[in-house]
C-alpha atoms as a PDB file:
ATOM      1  CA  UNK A   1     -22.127   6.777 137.640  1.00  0.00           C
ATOM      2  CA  UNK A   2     -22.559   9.782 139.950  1.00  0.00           C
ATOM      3  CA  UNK A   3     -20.106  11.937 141.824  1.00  0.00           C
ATOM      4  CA  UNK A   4     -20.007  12.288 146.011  1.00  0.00           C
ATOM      5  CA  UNK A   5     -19.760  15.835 146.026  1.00  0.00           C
ATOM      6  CA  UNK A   6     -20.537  15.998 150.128  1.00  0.00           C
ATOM      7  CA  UNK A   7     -16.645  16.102 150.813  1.00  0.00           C
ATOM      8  CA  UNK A   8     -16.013  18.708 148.455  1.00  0.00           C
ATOM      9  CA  UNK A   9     -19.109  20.563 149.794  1.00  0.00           C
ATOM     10  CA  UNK A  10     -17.419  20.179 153.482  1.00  0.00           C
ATOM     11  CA  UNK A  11     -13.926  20.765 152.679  1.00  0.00           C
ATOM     12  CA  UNK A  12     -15.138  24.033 150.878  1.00  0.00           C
ATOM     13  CA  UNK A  13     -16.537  25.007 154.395  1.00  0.00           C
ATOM     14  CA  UNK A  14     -13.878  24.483 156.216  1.00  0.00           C
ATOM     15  CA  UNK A  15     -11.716  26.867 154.315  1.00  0.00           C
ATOM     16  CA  UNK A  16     -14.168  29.776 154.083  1.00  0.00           C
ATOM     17  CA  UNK A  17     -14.425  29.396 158.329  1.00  0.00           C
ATOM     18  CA  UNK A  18     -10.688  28.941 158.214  1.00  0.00           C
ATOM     19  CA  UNK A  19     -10.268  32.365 156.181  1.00  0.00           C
ATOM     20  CA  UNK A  20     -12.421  34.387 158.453  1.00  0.00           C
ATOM     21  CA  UNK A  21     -10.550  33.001 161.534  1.00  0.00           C
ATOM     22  CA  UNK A  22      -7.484  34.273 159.694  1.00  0.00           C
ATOM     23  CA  UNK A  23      -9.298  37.707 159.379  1.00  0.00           C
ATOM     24  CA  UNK A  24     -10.226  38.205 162.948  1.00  0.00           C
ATOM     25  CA  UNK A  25      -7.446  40.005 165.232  1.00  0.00           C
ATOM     26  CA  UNK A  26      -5.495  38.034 167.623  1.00  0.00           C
ATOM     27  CA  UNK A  27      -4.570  39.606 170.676  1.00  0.00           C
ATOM     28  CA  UNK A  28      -0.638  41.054 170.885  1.00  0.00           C
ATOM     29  CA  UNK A  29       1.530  42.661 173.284  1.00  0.00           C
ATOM     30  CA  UNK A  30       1.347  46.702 173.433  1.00  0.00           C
ATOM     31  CA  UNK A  31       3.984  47.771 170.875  1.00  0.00           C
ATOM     32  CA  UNK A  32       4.442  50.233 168.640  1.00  0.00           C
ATOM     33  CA  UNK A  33       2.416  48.620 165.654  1.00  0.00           C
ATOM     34  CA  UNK A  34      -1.453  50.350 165.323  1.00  0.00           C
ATOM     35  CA  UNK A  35      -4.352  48.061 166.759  1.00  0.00           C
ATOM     36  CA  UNK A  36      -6.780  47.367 164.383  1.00  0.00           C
ATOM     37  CA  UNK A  37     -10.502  48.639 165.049  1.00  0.00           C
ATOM     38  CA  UNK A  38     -12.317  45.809 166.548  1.00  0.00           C
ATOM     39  CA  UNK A  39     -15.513  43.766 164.724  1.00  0.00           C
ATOM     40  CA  UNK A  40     -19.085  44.078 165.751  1.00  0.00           C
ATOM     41  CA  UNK A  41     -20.702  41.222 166.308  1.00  0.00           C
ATOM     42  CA  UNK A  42     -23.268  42.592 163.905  1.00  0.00           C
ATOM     43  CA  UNK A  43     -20.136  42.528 161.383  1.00  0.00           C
ATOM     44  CA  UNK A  44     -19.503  39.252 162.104  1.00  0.00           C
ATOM     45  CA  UNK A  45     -23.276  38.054 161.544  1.00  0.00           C
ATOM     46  CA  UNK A  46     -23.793  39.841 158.479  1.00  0.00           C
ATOM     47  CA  UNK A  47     -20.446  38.165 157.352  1.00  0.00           C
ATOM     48  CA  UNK A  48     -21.328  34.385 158.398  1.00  0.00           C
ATOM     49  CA  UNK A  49     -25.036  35.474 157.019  1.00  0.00           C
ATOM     50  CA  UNK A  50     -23.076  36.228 153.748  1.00  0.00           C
ATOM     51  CA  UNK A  51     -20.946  33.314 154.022  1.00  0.00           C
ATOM     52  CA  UNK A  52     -23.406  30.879 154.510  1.00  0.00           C
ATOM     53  CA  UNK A  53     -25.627  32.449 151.267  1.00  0.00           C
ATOM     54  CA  UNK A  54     -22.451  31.974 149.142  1.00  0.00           C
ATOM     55  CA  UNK A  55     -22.087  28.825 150.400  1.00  0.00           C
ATOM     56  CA  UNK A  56     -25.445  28.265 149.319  1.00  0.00           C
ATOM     57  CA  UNK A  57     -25.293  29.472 146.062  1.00  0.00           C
ATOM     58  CA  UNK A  58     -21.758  27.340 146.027  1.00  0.00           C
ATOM     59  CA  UNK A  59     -23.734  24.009 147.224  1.00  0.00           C
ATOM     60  CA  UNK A  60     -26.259  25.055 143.999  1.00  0.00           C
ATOM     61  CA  UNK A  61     -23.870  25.646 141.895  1.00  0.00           C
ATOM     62  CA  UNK A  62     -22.540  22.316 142.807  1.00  0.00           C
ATOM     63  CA  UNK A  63     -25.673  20.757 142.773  1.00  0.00           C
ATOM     64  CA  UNK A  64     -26.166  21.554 139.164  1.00  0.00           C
ATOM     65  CA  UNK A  65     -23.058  20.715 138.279  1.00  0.00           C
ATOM     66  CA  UNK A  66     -23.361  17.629 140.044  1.00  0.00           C
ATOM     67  CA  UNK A  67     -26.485  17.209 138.014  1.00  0.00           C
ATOM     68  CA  UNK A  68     -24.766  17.828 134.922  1.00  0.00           C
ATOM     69  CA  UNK A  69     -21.363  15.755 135.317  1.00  0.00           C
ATOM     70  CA  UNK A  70     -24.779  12.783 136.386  1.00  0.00           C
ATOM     71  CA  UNK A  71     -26.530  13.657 133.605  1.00  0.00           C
ATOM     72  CA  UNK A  72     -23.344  13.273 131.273  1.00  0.00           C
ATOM     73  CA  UNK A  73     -22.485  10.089 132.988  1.00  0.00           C
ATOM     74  CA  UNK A  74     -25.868   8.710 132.406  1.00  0.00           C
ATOM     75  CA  UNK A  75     -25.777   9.453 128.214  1.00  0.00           C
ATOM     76  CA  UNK A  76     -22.579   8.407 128.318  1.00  0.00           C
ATOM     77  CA  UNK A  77     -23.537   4.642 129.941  1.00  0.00           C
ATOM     78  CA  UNK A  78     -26.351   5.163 127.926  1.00  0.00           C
ATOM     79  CA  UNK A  79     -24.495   5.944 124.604  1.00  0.00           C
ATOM     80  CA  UNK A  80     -21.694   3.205 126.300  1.00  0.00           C
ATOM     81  CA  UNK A  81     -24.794   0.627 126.769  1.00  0.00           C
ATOM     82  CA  UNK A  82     -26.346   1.302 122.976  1.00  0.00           C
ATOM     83  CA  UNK A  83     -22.813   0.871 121.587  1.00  0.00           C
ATOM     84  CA  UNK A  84     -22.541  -2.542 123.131  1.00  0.00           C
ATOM     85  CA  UNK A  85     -25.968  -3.582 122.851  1.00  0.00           C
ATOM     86  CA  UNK A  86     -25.045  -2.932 118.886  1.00  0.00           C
ATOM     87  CA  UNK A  87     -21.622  -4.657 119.216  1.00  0.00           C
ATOM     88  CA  UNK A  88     -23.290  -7.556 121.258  1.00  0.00           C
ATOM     89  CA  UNK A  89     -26.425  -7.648 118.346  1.00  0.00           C
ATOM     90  CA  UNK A  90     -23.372  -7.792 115.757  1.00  0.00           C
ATOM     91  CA  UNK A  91     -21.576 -10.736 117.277  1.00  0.00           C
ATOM     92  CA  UNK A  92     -25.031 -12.186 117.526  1.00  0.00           C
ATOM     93  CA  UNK A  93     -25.632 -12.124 114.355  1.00  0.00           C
ATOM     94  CA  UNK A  94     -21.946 -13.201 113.747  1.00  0.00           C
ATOM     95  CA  UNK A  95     -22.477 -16.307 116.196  1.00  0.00           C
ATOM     96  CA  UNK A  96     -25.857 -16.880 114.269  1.00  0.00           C
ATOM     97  CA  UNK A  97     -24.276 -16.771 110.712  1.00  0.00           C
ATOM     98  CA  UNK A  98     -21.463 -19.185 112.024  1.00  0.00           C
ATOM     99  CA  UNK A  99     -24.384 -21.501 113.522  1.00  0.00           C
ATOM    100  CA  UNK A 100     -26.045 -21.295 110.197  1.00  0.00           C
ATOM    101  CA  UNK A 101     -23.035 -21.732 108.090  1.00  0.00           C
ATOM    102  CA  UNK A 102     -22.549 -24.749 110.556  1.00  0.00           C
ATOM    103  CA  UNK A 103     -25.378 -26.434 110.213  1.00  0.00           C
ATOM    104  CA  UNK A 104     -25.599 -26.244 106.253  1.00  0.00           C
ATOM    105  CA  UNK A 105     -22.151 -26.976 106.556  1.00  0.00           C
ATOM    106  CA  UNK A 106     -23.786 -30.326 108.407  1.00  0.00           C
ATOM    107  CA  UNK A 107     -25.974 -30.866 106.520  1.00  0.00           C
ATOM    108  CA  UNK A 108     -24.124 -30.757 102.999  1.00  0.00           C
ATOM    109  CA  UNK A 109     -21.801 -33.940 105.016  1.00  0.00           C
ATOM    110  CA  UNK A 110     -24.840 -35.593 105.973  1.00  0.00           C
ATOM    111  CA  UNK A 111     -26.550 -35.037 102.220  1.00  0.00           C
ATOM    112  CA  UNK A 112     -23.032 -35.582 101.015  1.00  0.00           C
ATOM    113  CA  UNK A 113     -21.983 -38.370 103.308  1.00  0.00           C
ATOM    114  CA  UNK A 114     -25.947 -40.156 102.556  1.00  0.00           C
ATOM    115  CA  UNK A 115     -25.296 -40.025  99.072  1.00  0.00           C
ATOM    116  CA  UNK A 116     -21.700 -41.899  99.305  1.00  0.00           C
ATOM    117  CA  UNK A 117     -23.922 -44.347 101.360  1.00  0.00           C
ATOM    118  CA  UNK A 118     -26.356 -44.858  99.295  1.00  0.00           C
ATOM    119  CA  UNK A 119     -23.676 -45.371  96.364  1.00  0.00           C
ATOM    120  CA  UNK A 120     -21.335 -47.729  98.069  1.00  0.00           C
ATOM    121  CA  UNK A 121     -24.758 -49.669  98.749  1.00  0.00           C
ATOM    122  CA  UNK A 122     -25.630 -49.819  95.384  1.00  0.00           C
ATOM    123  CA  UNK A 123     -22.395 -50.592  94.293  1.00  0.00           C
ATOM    124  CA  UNK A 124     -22.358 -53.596  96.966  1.00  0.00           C
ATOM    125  CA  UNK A 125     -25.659 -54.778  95.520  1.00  0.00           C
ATOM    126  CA  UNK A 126     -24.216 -54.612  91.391  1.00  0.00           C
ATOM    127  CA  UNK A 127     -21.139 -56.561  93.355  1.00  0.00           C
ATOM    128  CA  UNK A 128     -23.346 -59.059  94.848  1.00  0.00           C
ATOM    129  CA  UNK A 129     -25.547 -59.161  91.733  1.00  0.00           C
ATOM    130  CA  UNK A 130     -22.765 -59.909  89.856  1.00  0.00           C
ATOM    131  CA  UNK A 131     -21.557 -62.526  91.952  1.00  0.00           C
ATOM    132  CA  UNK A 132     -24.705 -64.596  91.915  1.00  0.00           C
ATOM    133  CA  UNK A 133     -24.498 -63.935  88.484  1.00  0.00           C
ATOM    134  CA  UNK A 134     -21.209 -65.804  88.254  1.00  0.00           C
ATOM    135  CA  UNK A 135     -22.132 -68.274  90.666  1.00  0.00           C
ATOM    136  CA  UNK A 136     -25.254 -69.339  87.905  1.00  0.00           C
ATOM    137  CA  UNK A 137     -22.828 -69.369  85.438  1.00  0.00           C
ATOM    138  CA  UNK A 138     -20.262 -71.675  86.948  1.00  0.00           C
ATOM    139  CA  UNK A 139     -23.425 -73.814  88.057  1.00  0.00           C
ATOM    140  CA  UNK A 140     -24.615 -74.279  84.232  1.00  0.00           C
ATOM    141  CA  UNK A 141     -20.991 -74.462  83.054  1.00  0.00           C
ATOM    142  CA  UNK A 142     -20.665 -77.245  85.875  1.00  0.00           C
ATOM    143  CA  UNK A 143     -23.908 -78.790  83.781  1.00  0.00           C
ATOM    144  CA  UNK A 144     -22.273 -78.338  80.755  1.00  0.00           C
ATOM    145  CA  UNK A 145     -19.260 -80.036  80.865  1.00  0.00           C
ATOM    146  CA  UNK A 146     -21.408 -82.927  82.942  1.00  0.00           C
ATOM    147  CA  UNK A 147     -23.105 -83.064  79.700  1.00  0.00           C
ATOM    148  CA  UNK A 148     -20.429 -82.543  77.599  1.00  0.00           C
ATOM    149  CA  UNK A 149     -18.740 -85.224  79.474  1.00  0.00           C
ATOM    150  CA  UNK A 150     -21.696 -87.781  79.432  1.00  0.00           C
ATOM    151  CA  UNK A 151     -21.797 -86.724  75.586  1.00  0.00           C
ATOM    152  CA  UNK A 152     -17.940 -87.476  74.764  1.00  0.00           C
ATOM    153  CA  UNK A 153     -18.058 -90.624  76.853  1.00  0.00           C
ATOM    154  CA  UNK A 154     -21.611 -91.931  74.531  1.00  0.00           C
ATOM    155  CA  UNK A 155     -19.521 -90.685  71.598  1.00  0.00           C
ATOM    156  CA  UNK A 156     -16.327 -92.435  72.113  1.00  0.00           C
ATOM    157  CA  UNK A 157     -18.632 -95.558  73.430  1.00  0.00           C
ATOM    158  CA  UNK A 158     -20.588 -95.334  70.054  1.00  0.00           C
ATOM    159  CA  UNK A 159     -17.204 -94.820  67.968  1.00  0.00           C
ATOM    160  CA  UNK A 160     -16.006 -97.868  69.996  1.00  0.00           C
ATOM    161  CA  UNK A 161     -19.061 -99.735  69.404  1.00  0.00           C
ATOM    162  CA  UNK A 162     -19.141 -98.872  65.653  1.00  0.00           C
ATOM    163  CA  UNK A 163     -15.556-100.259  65.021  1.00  0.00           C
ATOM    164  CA  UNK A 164     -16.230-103.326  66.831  1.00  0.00           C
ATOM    165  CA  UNK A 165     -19.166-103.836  64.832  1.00  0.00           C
ATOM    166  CA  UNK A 166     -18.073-103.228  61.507  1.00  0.00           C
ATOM    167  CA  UNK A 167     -14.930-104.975  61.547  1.00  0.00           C
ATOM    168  CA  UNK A 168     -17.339-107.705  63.280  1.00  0.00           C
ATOM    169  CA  UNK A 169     -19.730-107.249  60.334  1.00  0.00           C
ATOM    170  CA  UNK A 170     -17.207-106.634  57.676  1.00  0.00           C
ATOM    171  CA  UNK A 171     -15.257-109.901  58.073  1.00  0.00           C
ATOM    172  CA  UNK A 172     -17.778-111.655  56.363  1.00  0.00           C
ATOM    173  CA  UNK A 173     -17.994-109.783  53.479  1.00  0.00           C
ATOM    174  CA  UNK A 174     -14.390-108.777  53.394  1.00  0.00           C
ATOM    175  CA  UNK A 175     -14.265-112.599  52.729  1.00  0.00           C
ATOM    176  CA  UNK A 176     -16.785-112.456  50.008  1.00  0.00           C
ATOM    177  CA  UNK A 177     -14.771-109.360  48.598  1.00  0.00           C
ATOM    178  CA  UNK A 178     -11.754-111.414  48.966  1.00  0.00           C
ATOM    179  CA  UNK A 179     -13.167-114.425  46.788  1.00  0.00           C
ATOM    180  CA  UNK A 180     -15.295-112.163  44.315  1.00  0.00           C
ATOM    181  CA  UNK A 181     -11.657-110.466  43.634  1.00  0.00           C
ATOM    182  CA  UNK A 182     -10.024-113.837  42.879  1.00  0.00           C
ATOM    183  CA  UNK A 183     -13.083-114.713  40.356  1.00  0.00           C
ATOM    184  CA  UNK A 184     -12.473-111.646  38.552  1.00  0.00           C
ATOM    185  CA  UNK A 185      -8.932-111.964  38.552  1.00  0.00           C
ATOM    186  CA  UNK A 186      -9.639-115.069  36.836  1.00  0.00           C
ATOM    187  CA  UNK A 187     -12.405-114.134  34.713  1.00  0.00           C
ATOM    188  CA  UNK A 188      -9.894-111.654  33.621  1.00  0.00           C
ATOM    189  CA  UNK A 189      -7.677-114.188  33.050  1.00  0.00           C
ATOM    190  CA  UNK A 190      -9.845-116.798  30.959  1.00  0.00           C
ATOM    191  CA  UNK A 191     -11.904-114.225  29.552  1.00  0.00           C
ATOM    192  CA  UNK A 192      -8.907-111.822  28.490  1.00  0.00           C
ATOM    193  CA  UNK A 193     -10.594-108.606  28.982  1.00  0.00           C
ATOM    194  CA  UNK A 194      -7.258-106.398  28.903  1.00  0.00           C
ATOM    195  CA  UNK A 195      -6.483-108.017  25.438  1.00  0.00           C
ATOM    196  CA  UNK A 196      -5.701-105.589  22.216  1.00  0.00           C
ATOM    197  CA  UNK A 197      -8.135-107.222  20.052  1.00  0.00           C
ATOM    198  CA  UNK A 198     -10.828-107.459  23.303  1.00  0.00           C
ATOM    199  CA  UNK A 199     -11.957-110.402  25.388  1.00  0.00           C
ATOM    200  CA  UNK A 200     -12.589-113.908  24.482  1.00  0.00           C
ATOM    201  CA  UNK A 201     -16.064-113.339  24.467  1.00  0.00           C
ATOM    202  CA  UNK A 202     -15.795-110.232  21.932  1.00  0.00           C
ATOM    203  CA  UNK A 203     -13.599-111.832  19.658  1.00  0.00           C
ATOM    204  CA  UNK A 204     -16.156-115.240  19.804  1.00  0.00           C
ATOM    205  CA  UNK A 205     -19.155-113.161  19.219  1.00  0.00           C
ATOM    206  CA  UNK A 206     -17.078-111.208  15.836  1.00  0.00           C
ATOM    207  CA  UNK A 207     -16.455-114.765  14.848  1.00  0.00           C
ATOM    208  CA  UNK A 208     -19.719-116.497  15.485  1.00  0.00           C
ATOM    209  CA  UNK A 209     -20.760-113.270  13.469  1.00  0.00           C
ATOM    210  CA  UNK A 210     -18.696-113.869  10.309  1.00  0.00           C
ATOM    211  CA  UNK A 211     -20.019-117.318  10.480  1.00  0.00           C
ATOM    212  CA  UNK A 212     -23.273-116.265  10.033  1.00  0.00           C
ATOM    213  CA  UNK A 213     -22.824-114.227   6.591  1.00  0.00           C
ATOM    214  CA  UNK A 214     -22.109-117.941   5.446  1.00  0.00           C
ATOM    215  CA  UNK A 215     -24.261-119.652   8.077  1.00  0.00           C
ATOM    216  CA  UNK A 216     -28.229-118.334   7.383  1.00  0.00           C
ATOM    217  CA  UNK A 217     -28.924-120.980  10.649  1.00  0.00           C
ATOM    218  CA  UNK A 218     -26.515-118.776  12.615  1.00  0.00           C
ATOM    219  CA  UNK A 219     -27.491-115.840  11.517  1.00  0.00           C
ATOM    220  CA  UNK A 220     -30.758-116.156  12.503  1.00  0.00           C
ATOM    221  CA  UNK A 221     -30.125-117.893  16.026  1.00  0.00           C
ATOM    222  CA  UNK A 222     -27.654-114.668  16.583  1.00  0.00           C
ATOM    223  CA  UNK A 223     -30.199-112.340  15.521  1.00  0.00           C
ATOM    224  CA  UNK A 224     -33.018-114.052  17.921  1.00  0.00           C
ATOM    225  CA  UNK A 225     -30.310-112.982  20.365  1.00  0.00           C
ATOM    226  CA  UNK A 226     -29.761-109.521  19.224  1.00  0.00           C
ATOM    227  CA  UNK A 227     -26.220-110.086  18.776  1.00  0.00           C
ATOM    228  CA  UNK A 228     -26.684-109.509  15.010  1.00  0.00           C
END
C-alpha cells in the first residue's frame, strides 16, 4: 500500500508562491502611510532560488518519508500476510484434523456397520441351520409315527389274530378240560379222596394189608407189588 504524495507535493507549492505574492507590494494611492523600498529582481531570484531548494529538500524529505510510511506498509502486509498465512495453515490443519476425524469416523461405521453384517449373516445362517434342522426332524418323526403306526396296526392285528386263535384252539381242549373235570369230580366221588380215614383205595390197600399178616399168599402177591 503506498501513499500519492504528488498532491501534497503541489499543494505545498502553491502556498509557498502564494506567500511570496502576499510579500510583494501592491501598488496604493499616495497617502500618508511610508512606501516600502522596492525588491530587486536579484532579491526575488535569490528568493525563488531559495524557495525552490527548500522545496527540494521538502520533496526529499517527503520522499523519504514516503519511503518510510511504504516501507511500513509493506512489513505491515507482510507481517498482515504471515499472520494469515499462519491463521490459514491453522484452519488447514483444523479442516485436515476434521477430514481425518471424518474419515476414521467412516471408517469405524463401515468396520462397525461390516461387523453387524457379518453377524446378522451368521445369525441368518444358525436360523436357517436350525430350520433344516427341524425340518429333518419333523421328516423322521413323520417316519416314526408311519412306523409306529404300521407297528400298532401289526400289533393290534397280531393281538386280534392271537384271540381268534386261541379261543379257536382252546375250544377243543376247554372241552377236554371240561370232561377231565367231571372224571375227577367223580373219581373223587367213588374213590373218596376228601374222606377222614383217606380214599377207597387207601383204606383197601390198609385192609388187603391186614389180610396179609394172616394171608402168607397175600402177603407175598402185595409185596411183589411193593405195597408191603
Amino acid at each position: 500500500m503506498k501513499i500519492d504524495f504528488t498532491g501534497l507535493k503541489k499543494t505545498l507549492g502553491a502556498t509557498v508562491l502564494l506567500s511570496l505574492m502576499a510579500v510583494c507590494p501592491y501598488p496604493q494611492p499616495a497617502g500618508a502611510v511610508e512606501v516600502a523600498p522596492r525588491i530587486s529582481d536579484r532579491e526575488i531570484i535569490e528568493s525563488l532560488s531559495a524557495l525552490k531548494e527548500g522545496q527540494k529538500s521538502l520533496d526529499a524529505r517527503l520522499d523519504a518519508m514516503e519511503k518510510r510510511f511504504d516501507q511500513r506498509f509493506e512489513d505491515m502486509e507482510k507481517r498482515f500476510d504471515e499472520r494469515f498465512a499462519a491463521i490459514d495453515q491453522r484452519f488447514e490443519a483444523v479442516n485436515q484434523r476434521f477430514e481425518d476425524m471424518e474419515k476414521r469416523f467412516n471408517e469405524r461405521f463401515e468396520s462397525m456397520a461390516k461387523g453387524l453384517n457379518e453377524r446378522f449373516k451368521a445369525i441368518d445362517q444358525r436360523f436357517e441351520a436350525i430350520d433344516r434342522r427341524f425340518d429333518s426332524i419333523e421328516r423322521i418323526l413323520g417316519w416314526i409315527l408311519n412306523l409306529l403306526s404300521v407297528l400298532i396296526l401289526g400289533i393290534i392285528g397280531l393281538v386280534g389274530f392271537v384271540i381268534w386263535d386261541r379261543k379257536t384252539a382252546l375250544r377243543p381242549l376247554e372241552k377236554r378240560v371240561t370232561a377231565l373235570e367231571i372224571t375227577e369230580e367223580k373219581l373223587q366221588h367213588e374213590l373218596e379222596l376228601r374222606h377222614e380215614e383217606g380214599s377207597r383205595f387207601f383204606r383197601l390197600l390198609q385192609a388187603l394189608r391186614e389180610r396179609a399178616k394172616m394171608d402168607p399168599e397175600l402177603a407175598a402177591v402185595l409185596r411183589s407189588y411193593s405195597l408191603l
